[in-house]
Protein backbone atom coordinates (compact mmCIF):
# COMPACT_ATOMS: atom_id res chain seq x y z
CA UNK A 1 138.53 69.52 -30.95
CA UNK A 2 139.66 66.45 -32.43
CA UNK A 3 138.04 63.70 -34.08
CA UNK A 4 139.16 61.40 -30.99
CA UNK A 5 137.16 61.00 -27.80
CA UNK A 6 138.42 60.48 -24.48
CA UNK A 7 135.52 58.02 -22.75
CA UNK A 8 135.98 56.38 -19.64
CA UNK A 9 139.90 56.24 -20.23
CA UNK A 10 139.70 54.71 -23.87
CA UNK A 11 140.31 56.36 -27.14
CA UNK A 12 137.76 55.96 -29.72
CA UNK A 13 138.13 57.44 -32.74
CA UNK A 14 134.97 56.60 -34.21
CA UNK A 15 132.63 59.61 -35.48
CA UNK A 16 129.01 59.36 -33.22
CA UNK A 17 126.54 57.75 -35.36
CA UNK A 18 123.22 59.53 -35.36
CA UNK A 19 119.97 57.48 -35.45
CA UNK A 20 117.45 58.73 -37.77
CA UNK A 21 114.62 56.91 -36.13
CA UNK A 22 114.94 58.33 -32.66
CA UNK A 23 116.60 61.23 -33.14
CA UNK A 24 119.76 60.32 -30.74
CA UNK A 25 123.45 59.86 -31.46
CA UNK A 26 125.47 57.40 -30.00
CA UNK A 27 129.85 55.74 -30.35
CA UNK A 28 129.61 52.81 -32.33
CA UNK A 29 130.86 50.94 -29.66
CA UNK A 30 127.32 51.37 -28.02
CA UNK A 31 125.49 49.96 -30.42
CA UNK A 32 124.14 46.25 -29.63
CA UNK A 33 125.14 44.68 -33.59
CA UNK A 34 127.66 45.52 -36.37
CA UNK A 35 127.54 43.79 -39.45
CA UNK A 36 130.52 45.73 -41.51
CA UNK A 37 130.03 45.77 -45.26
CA UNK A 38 132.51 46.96 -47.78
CA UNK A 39 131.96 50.75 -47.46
CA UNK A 40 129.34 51.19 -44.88
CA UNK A 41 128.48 49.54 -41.57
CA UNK A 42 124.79 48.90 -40.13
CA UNK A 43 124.47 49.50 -36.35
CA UNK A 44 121.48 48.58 -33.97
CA UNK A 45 121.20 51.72 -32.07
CA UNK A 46 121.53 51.41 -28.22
CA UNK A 47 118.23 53.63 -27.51
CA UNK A 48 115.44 52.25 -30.12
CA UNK A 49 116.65 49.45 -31.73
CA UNK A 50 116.92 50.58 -34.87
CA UNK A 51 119.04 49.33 -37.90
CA UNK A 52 121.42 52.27 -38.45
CA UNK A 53 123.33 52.62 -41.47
CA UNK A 54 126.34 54.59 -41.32
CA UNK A 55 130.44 54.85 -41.93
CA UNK A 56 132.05 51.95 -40.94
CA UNK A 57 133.61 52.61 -37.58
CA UNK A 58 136.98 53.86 -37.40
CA UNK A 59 138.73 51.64 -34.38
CA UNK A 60 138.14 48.14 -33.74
CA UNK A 61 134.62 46.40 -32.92
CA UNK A 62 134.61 44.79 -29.55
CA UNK A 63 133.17 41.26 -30.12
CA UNK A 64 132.35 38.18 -27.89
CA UNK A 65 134.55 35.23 -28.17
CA UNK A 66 134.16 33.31 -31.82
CA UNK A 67 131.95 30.50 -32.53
CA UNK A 68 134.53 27.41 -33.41
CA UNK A 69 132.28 25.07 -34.87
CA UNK A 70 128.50 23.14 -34.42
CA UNK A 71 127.63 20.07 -34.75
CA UNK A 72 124.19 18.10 -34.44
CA UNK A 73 123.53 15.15 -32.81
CA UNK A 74 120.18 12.45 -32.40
CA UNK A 75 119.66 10.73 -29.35
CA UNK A 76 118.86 7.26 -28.87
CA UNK A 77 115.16 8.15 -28.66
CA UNK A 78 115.45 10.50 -32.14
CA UNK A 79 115.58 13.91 -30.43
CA UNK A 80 118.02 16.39 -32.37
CA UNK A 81 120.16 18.99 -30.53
CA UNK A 82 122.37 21.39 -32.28
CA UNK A 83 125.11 23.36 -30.50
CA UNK A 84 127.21 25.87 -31.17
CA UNK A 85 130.76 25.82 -29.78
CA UNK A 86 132.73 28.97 -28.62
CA UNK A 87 136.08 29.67 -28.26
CA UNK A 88 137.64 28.53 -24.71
CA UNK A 89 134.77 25.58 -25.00
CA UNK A 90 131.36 26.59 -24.09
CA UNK A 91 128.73 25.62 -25.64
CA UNK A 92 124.82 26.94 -26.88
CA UNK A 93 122.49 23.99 -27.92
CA UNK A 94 118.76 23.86 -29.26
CA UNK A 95 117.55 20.51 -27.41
CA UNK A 96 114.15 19.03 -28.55
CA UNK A 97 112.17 17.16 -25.92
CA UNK A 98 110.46 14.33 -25.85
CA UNK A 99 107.14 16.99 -25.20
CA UNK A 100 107.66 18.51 -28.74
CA UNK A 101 109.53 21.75 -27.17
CA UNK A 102 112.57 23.12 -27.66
CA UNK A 103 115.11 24.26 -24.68
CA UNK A 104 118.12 26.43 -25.50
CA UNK A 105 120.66 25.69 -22.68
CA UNK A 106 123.95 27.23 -22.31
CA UNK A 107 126.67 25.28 -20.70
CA UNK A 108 130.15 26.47 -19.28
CA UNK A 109 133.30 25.25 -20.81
CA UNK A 110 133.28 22.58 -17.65
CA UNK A 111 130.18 21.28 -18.84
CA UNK A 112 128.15 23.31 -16.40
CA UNK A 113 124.91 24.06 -17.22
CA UNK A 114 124.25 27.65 -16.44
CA UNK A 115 120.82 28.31 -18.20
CA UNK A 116 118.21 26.42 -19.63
CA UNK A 117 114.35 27.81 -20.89
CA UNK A 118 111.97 27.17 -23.68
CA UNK A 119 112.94 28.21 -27.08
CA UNK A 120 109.09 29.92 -27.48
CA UNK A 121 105.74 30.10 -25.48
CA UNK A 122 103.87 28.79 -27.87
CA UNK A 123 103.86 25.45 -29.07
CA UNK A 124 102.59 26.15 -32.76
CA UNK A 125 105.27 28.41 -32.89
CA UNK A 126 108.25 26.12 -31.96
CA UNK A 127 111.00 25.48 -34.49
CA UNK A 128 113.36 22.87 -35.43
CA UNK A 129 116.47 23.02 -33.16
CA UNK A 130 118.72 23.56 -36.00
CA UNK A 131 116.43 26.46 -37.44
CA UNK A 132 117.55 27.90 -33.58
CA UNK A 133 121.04 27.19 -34.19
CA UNK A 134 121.47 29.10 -37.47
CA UNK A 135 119.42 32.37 -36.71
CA UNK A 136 121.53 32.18 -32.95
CA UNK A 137 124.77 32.02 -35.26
CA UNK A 138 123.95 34.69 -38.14
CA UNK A 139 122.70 36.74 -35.21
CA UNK A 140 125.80 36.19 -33.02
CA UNK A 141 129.12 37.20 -35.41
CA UNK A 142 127.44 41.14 -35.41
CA UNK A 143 127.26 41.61 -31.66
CA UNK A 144 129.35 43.46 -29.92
CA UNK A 145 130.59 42.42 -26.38
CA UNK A 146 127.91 45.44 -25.08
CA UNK A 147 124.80 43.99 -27.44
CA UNK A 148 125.66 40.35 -26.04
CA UNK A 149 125.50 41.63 -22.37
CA UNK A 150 121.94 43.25 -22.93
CA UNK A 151 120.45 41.01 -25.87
CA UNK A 152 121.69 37.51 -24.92
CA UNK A 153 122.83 37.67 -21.22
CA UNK A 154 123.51 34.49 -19.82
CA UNK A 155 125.44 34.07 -23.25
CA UNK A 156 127.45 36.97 -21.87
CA UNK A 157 127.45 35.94 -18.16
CA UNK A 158 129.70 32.75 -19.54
CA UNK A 159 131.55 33.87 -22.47
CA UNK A 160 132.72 37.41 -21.31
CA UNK A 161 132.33 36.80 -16.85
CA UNK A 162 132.91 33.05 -17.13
């Protein structure tokens, strides 16, 4: 047999990566993160969660749209939000309230607001919206398009169902 694999009508010619941690293999293009590195690749496996590290995968990495640029803005009452901008113009921003919270909202490239929720449950524990923004966008450039649908969904549910 060859080293190609015939799944669901695609070709992947990635070898399986096998997870040390829970025993279980799985196609690169399962796992939910990538982060490629000059001669190996680490990969969040699909069934534990795991950083994997492995051979850099063979075919190309599916990824979400690209983040275009951010920016950060005060209001008029001194509240900070920080966005993130994607390509075909939606938008992820940290907002901080006037309550001391902070929302993460994710808006449609019509302006559209399609989710909005506190950042964390506990006060104490809140960060600065711009602390948000950073870990969102170190985070985001290793999904894949299959890690942003399970990890970050109504990310997904506008950048890859719009």
């Amino acid at each position: 047999m060859s080293d190609r694999m015939q799944l669901g009508g695609e070709n992947y010619g990635d070898r399986r990566v096998q997870c040390p941690h829970c025993d279980r293999g799985f196609d690169p293009q399962q796992a939910y993160r990538i982060t490629v590195h000059e001669s190996t690749a680490d990969y969040t496996c699909p069934w534990c969660q795991q950083t994997v590290s492995a051979d850099p995968p063979l075919g190309m990495i599916e990824r979400p749209p690209g983040i275009v640029s951010k920016s950060c803005t005060t209001d008029d009452a001194g509240l900070l939000t920080a966005r993130l901008f994607f390509e075909g113009g939606a938008w992820l921003q940290f907002r901080e309230t006037d309550d001391g919270w902070v929302r993460e909202e994710m808006f449609t490239p019509e302006g559209k607001e399609y989710e909005s929720f506190a950042t964390e449950f506990d006060r104490e524990k809140c960060e600065h919206p711009t602390d948000y923004l950073h870990e969102e966008a170190n985070r985001y450039v290793t999904y894949t398009k299959a890690g942003l649908r399970i990890q970050r969904p109504h990310i997904a549910a506008v950048l890859l169902d719009g």
